[in-house]
Each structure stands twice: as structure tokens, then as C-alpha cells.
N, C-alpha and C. Protein backbone atom coordinates (compact mmCIF):
# COMPACT_ATOMS: atom_id res chain seq x y z
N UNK A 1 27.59 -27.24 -12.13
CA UNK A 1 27.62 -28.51 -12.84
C UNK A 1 26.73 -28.39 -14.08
N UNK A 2 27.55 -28.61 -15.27
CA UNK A 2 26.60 -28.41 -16.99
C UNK A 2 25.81 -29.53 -16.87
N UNK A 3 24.80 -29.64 -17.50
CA UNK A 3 24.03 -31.00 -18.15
C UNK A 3 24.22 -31.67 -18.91
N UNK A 4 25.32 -30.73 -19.46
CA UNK A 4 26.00 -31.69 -21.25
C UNK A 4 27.37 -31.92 -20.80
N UNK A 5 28.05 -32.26 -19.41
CA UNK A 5 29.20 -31.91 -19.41
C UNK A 5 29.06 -33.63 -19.28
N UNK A 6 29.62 -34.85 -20.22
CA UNK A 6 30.09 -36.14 -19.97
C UNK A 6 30.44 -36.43 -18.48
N UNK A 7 31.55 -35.37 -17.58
CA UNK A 7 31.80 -35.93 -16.34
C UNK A 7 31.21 -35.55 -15.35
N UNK A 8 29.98 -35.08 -15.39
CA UNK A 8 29.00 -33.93 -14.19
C UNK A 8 28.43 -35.28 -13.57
N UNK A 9 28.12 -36.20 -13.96
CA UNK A 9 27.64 -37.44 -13.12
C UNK A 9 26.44 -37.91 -13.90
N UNK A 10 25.43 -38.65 -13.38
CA UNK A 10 24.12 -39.20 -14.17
C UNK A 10 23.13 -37.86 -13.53
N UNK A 11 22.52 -37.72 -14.56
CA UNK A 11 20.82 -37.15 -14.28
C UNK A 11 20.06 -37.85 -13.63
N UNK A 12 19.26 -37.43 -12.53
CA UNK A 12 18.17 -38.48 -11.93
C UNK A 12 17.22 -39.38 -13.15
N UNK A 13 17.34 -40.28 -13.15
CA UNK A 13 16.71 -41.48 -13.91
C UNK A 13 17.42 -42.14 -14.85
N UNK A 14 19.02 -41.78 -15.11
CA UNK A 14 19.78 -41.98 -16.10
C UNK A 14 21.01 -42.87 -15.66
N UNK A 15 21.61 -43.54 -16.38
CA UNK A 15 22.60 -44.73 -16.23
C UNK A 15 23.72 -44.23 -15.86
N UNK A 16 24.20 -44.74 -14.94
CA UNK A 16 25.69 -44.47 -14.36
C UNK A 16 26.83 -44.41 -15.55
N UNK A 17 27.36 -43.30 -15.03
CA UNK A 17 28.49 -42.93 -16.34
C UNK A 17 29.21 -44.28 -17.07
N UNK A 18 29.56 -44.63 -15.68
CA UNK A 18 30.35 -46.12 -16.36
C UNK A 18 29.40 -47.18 -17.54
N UNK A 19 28.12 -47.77 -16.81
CA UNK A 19 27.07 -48.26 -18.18
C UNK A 19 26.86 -47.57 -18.90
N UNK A 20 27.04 -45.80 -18.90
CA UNK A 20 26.97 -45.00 -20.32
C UNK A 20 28.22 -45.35 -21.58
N UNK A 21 29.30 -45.45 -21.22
CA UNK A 21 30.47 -45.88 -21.69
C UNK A 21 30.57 -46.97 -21.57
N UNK A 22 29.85 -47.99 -21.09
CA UNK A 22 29.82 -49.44 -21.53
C UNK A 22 28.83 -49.66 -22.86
N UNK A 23 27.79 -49.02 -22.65
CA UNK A 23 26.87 -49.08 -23.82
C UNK A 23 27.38 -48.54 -24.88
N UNK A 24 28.33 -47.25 -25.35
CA UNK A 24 28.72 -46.75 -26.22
C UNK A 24 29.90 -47.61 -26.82
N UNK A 25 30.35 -48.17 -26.09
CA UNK A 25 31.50 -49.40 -26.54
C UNK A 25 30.41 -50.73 -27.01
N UNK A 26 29.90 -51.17 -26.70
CA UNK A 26 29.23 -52.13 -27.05
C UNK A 26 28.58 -52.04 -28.09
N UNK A 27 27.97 -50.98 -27.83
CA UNK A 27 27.10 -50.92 -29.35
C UNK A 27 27.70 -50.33 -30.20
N UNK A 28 28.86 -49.91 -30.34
CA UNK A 28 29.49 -49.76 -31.65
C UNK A 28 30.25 -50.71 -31.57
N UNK A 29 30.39 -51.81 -31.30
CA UNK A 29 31.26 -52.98 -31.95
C UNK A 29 30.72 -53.99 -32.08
N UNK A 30 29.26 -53.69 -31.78
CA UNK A 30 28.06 -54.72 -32.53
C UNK A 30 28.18 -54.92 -34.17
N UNK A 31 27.87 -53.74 -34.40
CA UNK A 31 27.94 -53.59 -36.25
C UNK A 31 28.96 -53.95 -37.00
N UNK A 32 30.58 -53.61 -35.67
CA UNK A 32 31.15 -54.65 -36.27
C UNK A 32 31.95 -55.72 -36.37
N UNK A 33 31.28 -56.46 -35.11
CA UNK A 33 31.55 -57.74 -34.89
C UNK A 33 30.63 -58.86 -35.75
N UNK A 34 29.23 -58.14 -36.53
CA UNK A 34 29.03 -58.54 -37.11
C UNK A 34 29.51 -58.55 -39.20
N UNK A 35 29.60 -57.29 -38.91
CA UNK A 35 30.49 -57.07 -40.09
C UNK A 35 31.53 -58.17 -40.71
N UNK A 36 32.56 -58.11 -39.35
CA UNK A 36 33.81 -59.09 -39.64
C UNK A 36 33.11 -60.27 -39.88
N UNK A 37 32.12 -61.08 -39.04
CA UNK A 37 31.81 -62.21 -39.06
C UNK A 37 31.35 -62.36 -40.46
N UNK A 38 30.43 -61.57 -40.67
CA UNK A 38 29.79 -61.95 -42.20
C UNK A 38 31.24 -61.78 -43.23
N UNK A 39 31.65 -61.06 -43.38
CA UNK A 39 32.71 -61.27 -44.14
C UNK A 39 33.83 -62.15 -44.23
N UNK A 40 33.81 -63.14 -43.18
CA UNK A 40 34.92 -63.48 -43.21
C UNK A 40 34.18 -64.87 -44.09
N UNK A 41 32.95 -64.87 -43.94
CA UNK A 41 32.43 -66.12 -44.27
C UNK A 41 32.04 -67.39 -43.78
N UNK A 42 32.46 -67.20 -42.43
CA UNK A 42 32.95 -68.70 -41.08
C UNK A 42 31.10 -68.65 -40.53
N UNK A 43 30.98 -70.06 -40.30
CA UNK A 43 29.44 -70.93 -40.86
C UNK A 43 29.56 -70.64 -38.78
N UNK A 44 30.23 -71.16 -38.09
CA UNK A 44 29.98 -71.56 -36.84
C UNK A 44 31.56 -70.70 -36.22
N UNK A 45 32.32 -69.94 -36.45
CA UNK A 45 33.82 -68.95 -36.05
C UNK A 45 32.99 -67.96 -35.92
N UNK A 46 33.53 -67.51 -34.70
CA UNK A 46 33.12 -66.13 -33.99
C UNK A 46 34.46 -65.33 -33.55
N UNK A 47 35.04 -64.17 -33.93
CA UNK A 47 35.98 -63.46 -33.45
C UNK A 47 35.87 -62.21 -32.85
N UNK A 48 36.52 -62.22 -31.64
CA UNK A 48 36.26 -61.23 -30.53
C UNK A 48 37.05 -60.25 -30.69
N UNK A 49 37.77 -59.66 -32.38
CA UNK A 49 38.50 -58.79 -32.53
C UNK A 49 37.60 -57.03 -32.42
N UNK A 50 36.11 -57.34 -33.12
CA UNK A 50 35.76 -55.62 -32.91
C UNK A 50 35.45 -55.97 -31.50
N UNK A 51 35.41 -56.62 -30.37
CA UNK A 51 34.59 -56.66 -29.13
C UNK A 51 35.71 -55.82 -28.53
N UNK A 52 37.48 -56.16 -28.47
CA UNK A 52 37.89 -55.56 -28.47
C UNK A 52 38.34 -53.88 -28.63
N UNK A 53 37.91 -53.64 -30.00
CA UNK A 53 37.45 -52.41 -30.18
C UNK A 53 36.99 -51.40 -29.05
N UNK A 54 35.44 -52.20 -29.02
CA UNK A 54 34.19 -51.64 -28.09
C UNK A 54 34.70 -51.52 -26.56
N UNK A 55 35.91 -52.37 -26.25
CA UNK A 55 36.22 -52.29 -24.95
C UNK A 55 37.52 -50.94 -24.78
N UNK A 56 37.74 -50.77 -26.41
CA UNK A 56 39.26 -49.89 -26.24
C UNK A 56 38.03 -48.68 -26.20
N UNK A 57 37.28 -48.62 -26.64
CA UNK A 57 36.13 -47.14 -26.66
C UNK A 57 35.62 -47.44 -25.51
N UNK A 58 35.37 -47.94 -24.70
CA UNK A 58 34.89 -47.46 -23.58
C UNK A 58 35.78 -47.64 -22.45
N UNK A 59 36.87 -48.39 -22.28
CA UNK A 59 38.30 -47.87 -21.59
C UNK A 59 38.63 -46.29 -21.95
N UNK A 60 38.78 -46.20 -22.85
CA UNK A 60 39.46 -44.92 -23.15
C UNK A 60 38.22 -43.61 -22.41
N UNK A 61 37.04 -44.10 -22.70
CA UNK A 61 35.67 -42.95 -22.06
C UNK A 61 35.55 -43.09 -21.10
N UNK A 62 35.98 -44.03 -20.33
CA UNK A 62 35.91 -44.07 -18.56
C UNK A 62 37.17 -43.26 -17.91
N UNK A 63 38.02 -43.64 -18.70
CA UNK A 63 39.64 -43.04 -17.90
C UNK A 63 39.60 -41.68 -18.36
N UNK A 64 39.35 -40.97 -19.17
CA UNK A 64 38.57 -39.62 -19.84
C UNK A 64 38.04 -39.19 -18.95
N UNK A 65 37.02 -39.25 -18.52
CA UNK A 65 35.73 -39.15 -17.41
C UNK A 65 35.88 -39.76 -15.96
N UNK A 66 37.23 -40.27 -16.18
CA UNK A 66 37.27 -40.97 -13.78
C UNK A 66 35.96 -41.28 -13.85
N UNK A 67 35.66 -42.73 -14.35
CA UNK A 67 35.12 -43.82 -13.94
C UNK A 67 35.55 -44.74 -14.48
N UNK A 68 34.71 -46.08 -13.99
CA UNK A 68 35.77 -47.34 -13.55
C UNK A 68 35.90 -47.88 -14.92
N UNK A 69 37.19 -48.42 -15.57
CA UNK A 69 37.55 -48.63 -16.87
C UNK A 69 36.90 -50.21 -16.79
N UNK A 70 37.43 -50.69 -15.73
CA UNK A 70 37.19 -52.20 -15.74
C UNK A 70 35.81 -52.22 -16.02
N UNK A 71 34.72 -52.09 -14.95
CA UNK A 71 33.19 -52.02 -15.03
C UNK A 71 32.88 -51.49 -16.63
N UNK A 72 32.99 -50.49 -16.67
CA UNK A 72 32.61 -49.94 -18.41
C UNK A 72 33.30 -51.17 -19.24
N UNK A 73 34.57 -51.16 -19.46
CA UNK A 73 35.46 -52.40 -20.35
C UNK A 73 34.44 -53.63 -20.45
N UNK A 74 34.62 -54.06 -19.34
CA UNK A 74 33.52 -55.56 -19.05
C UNK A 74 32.40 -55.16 -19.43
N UNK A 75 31.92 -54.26 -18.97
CA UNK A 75 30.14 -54.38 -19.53
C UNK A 75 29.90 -54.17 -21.21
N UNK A 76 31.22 -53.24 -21.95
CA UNK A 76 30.84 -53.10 -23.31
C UNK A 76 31.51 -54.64 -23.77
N UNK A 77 32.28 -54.85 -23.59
CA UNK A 77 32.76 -56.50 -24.25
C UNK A 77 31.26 -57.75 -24.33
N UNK A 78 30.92 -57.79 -23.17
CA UNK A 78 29.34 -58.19 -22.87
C UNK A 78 28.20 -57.78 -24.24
N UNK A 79 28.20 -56.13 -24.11
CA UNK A 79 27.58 -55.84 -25.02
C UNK A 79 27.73 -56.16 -25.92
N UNK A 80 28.95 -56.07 -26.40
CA UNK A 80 29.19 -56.07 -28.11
C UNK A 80 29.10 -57.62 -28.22
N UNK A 81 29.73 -58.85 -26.84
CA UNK A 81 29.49 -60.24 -27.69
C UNK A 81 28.11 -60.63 -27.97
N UNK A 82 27.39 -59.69 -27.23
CA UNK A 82 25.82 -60.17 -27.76
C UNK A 82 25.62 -60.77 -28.81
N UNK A 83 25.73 -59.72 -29.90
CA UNK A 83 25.45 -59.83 -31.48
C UNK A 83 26.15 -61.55 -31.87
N UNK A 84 27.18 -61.73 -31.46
CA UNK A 84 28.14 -62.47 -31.80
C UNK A 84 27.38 -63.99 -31.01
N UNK A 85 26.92 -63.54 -29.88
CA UNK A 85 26.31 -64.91 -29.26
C UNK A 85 24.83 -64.84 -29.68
N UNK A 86 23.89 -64.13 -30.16
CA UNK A 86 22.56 -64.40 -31.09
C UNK A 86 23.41 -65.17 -32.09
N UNK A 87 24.36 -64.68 -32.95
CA UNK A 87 24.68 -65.27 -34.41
C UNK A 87 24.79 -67.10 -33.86
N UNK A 88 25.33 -67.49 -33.06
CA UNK A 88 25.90 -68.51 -32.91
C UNK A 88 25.19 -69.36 -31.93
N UNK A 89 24.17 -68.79 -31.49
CA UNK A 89 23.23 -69.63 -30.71
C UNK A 89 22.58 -70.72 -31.22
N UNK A 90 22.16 -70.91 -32.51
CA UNK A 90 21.92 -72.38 -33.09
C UNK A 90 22.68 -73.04 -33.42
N UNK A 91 23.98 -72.83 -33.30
CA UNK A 91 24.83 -73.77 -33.31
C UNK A 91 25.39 -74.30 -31.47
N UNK A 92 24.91 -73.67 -30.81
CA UNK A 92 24.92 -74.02 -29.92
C UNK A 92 24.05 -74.53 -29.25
N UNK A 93 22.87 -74.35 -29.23
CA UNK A 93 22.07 -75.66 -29.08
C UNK A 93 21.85 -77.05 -29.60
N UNK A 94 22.15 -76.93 -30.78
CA UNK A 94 22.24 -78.20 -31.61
C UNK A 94 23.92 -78.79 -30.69
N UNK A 95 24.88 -77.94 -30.61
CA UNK A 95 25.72 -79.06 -29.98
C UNK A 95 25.70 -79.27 -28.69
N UNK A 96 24.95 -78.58 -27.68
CA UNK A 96 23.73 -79.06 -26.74
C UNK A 96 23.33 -80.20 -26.48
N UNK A 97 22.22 -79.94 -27.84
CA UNK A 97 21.15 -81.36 -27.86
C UNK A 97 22.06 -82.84 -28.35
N UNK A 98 23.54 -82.62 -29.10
CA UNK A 98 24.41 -83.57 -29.37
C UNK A 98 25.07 -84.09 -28.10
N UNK A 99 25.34 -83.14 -27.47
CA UNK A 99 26.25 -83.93 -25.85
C UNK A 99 25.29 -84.30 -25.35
N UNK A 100 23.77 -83.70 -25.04
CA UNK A 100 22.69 -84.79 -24.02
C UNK A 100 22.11 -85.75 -25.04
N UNK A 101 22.23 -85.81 -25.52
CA UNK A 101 21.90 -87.34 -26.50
C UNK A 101 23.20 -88.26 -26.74
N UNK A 102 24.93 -87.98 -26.50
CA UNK A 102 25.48 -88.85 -26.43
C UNK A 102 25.58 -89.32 -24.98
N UNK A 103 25.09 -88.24 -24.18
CA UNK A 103 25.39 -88.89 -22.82
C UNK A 103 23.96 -89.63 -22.33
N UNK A 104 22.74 -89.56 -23.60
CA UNK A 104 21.44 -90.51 -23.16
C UNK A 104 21.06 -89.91 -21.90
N UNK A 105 21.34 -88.18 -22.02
CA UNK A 105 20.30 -87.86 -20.78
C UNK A 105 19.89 -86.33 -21.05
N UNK A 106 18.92 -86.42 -21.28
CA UNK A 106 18.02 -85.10 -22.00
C UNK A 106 18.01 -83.91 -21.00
N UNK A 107 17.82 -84.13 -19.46
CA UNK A 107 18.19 -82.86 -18.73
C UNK A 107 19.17 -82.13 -18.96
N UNK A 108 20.58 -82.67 -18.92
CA UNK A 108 21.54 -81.96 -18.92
C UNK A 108 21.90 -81.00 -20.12
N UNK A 109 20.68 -80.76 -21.20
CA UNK A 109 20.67 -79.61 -22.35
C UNK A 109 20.27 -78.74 -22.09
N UNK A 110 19.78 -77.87 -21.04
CA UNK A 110 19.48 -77.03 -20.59
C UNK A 110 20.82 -76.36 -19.88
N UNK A 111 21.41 -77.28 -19.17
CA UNK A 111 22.53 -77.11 -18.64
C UNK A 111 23.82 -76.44 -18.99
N UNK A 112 23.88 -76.95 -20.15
CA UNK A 112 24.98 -76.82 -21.27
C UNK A 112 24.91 -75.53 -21.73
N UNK A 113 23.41 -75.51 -22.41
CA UNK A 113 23.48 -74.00 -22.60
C UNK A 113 23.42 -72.83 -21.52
N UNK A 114 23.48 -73.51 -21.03
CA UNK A 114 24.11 -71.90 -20.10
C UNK A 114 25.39 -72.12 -19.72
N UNK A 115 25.98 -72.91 -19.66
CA UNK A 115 27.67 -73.39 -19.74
C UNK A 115 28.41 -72.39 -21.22
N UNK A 116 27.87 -73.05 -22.15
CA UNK A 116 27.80 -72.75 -23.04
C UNK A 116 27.62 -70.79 -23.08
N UNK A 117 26.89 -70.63 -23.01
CA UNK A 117 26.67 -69.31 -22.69
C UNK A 117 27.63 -68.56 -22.09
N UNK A 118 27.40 -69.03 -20.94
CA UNK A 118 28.38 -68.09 -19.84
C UNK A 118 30.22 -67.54 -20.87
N UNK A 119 30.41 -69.16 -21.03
CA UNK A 119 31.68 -69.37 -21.64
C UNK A 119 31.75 -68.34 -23.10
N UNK A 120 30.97 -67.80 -23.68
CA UNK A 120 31.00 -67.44 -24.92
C UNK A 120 31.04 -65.87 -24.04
N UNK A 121 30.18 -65.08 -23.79
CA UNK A 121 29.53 -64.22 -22.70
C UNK A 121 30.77 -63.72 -21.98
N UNK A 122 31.55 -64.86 -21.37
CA UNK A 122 32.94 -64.47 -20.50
C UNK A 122 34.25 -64.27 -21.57
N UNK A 123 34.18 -64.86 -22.45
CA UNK A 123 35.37 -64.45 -23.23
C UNK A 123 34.78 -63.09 -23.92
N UNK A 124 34.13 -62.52 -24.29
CA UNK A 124 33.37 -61.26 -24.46
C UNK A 124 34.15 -60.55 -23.97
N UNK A 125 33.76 -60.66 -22.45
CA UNK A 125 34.06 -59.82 -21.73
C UNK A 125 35.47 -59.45 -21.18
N UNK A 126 35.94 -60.76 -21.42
CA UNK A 126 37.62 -60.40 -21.20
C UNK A 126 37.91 -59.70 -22.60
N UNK A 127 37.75 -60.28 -23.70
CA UNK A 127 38.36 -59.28 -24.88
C UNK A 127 37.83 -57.48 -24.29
N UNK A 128 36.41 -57.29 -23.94
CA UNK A 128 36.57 -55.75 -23.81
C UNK A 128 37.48 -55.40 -22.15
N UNK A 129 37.70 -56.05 -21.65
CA UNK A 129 38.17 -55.43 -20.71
C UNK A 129 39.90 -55.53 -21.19
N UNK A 130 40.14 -56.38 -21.86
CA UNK A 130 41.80 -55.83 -22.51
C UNK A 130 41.82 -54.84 -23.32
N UNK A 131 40.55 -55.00 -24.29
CA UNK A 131 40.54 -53.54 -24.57
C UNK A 131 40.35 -52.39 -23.83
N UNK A 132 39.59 -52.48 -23.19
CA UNK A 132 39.53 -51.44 -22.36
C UNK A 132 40.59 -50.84 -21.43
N UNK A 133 41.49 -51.72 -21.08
CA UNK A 133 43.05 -51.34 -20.54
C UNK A 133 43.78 -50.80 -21.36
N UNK A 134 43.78 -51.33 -22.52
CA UNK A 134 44.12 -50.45 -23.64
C UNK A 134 43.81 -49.31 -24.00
N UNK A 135 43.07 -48.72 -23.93
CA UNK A 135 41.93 -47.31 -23.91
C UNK A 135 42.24 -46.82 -22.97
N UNK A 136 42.32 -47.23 -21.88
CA UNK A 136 42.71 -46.61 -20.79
C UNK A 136 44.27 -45.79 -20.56
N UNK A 137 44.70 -46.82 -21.28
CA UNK A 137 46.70 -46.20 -21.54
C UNK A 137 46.50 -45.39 -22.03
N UNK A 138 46.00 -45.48 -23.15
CA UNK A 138 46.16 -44.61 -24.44
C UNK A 138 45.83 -43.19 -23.79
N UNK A 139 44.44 -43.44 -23.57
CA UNK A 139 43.79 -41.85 -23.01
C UNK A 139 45.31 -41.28 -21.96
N UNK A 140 45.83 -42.07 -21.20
CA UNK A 140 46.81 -41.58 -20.25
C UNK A 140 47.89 -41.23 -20.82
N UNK A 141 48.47 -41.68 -21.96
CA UNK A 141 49.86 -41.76 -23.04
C UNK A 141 48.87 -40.85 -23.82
N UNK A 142 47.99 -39.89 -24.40
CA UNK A 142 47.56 -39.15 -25.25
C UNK A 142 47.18 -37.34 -24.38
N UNK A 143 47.16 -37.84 -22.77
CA UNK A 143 46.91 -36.76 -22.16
C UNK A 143 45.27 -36.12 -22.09
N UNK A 144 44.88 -36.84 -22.59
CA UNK A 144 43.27 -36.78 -22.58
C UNK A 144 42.63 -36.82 -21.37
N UNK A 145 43.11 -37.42 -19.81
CA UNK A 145 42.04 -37.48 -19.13
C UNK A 145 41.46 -35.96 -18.39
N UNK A 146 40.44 -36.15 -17.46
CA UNK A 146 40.05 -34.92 -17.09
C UNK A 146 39.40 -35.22 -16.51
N UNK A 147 39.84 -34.07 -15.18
CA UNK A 147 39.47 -34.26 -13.67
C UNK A 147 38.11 -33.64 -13.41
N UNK A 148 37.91 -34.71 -12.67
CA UNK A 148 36.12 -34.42 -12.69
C UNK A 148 36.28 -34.31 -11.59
N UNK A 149 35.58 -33.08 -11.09
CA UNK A 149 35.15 -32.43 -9.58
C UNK A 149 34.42 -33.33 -8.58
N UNK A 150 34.32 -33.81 -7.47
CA UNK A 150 33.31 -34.59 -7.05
C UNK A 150 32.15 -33.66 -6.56
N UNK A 151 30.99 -34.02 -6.82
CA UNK A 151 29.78 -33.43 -6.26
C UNK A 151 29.82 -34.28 -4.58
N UNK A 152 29.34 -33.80 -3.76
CA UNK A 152 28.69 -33.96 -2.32
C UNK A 152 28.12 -32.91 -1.72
């Protein structure tokens, strides 16, 4: 088993292949999920088109490597909406603090934002995991995958 071989497994202290290929999807569709956003110009619009991306790159590096497309997919979509849910988090508290002040009850803003959250957070994550099914074909329709030996 190589040390540099992508499908040899994790090194003791190191992230499971699948969060390795979730992180590599995510964080490249950080730069440009923010990219698109700034360019498009939209004050409070968020689009989950590079999150996508990040989920077709790490679909495609899991099914490559036999590990789980879904787990990697989902976790880089996550990743990459990060960027996208910092950008848009003051606009989400402010419409927060607008629903517990029309409903005249100040607890329930705490609430929201994590409603709020989750909901932004979960569509993330579905855009990378369609991408990531996508990545996953492809690698299979391109002939790319490769059989990784099991260690025991």
C-alpha cells in the first residue's frame, strides 16, 4: 500500500477519504460561489450553481476512489454553501429580527435562525449531492473508476 496512492485509505490521524473529497469539492466552489455572487451583483440572491460544481468534483473523486459519492457529494455542497451562507447571514438575521417583531415575540429569533440556517445549509447540500451524482456518472461513462484493494 503507497502513501501517495488517493485509494490506499486514510493515514493514522487523517480524514476519511470520503471528507477528503468532500473538502476538495467544497473548497473549490467556495471561490466560486463567491465569484458568481459578486458578479452577478444580487444585494440578498444566492445561487447554488458553483455548489454544484464542488459536488460534481467530489462525486466524480469518490466514485474514482470507491467511496461513498453521497457522503463526499453532501459534505462538499455543505462546504461550498458556507461561503454563500456567511455572505447572506445579515440578511438573515435582520429578517429574523422582522418575523419576531411582527409576531411581538422576541424569543422566537433565535429560532428562526437556525430554521433559517438549516434551510439555506440543506439546499447546499442537495445541489452538491446532484452534483455529485453527476460526477459520479461521468467518472463511470468516462471509465475512470479504480478498484481499490481492501486492506484487512
Amino acid at each position: 500500500m503507497s502513501r501517495t496512492d488517493p485509494g490506499s485509505g486514510p493515514l493514522p490521524g487523517s480524514l476519511p477519504r470520503t471528507w477528503q473529497y468532500a473538502l476538495v469539492g467544497g473548497v473549490v466552489s467556495m471561490p466560486l460561489t463567491l465569484a458568481a455572487y459578486w458578479r452577478s451583483g444580487a444585494n440578498n440572491h444566492f445561487s447554488f450553481n458553483m455548489v454544484v460544481v464542488g459536488g460534481l468534483i467530489a462525486g466524480f473523486l469518490a466514485r474514482r476512489y470507491s467511496a461513498d459519492v453521497s457522503a463526499a457529494s453532501l459534505g462538499a455542497g455543505v462546504i461550498g454553501g458556507l461561503a454563500g451562507y456567511v455572505w447572506i447571514a445579515p440578511t438573515m438575521l435582520t429578517t429574523a429580527e422582522s418575523f419576531a417583531d411582527a409576531w411581538s415575540f422576541a424569543p422566537v429569533k433565535p429560532l428562526l435562525v437556525v430554521v433559517f440556517s438549516a434551510v439555506v445549509l440543506g439546499i447546499a447540500g442537495i445541489a452538491g449531492l446532484v452534483g455529485g451524482h453527476v460526477g459520479a456518472w461521468l467518472c463511470r461513462k468516462t471509465g475512470q473508476e479504480r478498484t481499490v484493494a481492501a486492506s484487512g
